[in-house]
Protein backbone atom coordinates (compact mmCIF):
# COMPACT_ATOMS: atom_id res chain seq x y z
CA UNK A 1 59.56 136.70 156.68
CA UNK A 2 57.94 134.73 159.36
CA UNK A 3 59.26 132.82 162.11
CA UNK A 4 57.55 130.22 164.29
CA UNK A 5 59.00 128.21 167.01
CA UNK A 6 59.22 124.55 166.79
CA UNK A 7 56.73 123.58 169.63
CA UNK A 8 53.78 125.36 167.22
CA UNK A 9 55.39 123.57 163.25
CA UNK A 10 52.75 121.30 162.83
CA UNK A 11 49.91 123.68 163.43
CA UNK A 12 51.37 126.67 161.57
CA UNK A 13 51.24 124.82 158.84
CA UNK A 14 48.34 123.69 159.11
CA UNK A 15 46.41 127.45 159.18
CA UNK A 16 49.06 128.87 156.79
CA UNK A 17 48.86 125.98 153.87
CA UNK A 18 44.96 124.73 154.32
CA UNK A 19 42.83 127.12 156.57
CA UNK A 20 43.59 130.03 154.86
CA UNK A 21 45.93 128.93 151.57
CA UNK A 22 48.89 131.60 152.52
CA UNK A 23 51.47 130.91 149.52
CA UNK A 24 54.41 130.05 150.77
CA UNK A 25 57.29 131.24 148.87
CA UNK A 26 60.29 129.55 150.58
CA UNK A 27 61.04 128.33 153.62
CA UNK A 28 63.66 126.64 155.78
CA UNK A 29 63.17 124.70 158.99
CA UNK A 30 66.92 123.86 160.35
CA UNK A 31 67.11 121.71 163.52
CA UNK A 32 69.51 122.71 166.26
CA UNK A 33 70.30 120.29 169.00
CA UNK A 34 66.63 118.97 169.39
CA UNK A 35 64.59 122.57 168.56
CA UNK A 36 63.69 124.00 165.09
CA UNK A 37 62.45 127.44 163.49
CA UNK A 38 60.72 127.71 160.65
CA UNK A 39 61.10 130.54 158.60
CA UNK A 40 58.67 131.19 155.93
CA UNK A 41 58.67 133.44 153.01
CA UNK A 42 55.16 134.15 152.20
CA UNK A 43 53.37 136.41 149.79
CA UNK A 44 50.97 137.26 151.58
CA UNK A 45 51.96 138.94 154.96
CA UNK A 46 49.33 140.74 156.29
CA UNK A 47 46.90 137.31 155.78
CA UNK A 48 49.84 135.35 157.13
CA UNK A 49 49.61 137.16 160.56
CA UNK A 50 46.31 137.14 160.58
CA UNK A 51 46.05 133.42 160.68
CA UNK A 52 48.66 132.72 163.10
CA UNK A 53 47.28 135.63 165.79
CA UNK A 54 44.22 133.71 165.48
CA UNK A 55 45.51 130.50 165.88
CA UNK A 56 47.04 131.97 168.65
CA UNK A 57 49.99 130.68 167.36
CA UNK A 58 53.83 132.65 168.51
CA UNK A 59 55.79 134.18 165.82
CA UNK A 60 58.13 137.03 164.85
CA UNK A 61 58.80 138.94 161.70
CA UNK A 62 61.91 139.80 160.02
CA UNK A 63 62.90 141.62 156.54
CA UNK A 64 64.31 139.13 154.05
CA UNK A 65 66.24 139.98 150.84
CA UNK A 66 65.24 138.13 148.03
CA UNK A 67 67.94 138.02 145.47
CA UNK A 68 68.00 136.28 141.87
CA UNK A 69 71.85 135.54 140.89
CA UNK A 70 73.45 133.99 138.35
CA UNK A 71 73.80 130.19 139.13
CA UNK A 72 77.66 129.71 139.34
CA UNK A 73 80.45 128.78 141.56
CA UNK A 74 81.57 132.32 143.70
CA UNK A 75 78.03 134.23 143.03
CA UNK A 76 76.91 134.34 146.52
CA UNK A 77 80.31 134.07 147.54
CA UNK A 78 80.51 137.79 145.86
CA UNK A 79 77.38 138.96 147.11
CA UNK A 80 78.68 138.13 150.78
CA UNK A 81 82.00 139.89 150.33
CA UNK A 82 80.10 142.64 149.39
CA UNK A 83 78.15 142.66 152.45
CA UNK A 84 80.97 141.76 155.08
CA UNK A 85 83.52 144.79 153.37
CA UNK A 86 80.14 146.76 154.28
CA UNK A 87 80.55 145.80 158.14
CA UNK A 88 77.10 143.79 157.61
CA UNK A 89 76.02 140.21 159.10
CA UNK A 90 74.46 137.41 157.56
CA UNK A 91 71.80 135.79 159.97
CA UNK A 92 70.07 133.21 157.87
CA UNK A 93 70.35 132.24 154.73
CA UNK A 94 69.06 129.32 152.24
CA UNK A 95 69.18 129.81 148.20
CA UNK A 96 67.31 127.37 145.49
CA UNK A 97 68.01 126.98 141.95
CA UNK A 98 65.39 128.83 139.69
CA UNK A 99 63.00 126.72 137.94
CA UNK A 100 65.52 127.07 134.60
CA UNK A 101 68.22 126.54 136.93
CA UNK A 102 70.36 129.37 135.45
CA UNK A 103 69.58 131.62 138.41
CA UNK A 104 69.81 131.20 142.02
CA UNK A 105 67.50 132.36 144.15
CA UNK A 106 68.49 133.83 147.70
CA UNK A 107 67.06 134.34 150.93
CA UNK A 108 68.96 136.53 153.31
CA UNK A 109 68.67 138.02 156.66
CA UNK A 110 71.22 140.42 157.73
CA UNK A 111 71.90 143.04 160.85
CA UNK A 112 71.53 146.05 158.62
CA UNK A 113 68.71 145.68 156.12
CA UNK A 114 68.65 149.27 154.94
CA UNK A 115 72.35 149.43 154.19
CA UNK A 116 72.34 146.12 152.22
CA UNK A 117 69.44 146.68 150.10
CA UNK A 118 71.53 150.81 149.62
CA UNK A 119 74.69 148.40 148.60
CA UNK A 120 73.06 146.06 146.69
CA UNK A 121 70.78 148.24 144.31
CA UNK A 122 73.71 150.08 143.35
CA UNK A 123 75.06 146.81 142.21
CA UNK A 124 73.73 144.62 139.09
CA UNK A 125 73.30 141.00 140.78
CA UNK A 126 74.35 139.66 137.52
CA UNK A 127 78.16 140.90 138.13
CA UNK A 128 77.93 138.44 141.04
């Protein structure tokens, strides 16, 4: 995952999505009191950073989980249960309906990435 700080939005965008057509997987762009983030999900990484060094553009990195879960009421209530009886923080999140819509489609950040993907592949993501 990469994340770009709001004074450089308009521009990131502009290398990831024309100059060098970076697929964008997900993203989310929340607004807090007057300055915004945009996290991206993108499929290509290494061409991502590319781009933006060269743009000279800020950003960090971070390791995402993407997780596919059934689309009903307590799934990702489960799945962060599972996570906080584990002593592990959520950071970010933002989930979309798959294009069926019987799956849900999650994007987490958490403190302990190793541990939660350990927890979570032991786990089917259907029994959440």
């Amino acid at each position: 995952m990469v994340s770009i700080g709001s004074h450089s939005l308009g521009e990131a965008e502009k290398v990831l999505m024309s100059e060098v057509s970076v697929n964008i997987k997900a993203f989310s762009a929340p607004e807090v009191m007057g300055t915004g983030k945009l996290r991206l999900l993108v499929a290509d990484l290494d061409s991502a950073r590319a781009a933006l060094k060269a743009a000279k553009i800020k950003f960090g990195e971070e390791i995402a989980l993407l997780l596919s879960l059934e689309n009903k009421p307590g799934a990702l209530m489960k799945v962060a249960d599972t996570l906080m009886k584990s002593r592990i923080n959520i950071k970010c999140g933002y989930c979309t309906p798959s294009r069926e819509g019987k799956r849900a489609i999650v994007v987490l950040t958490v403190s302990n990435t190793d541990k939660a993907l350990a927890i979570l592949r032991n786990q089917s993501l259907d029994e959440f």
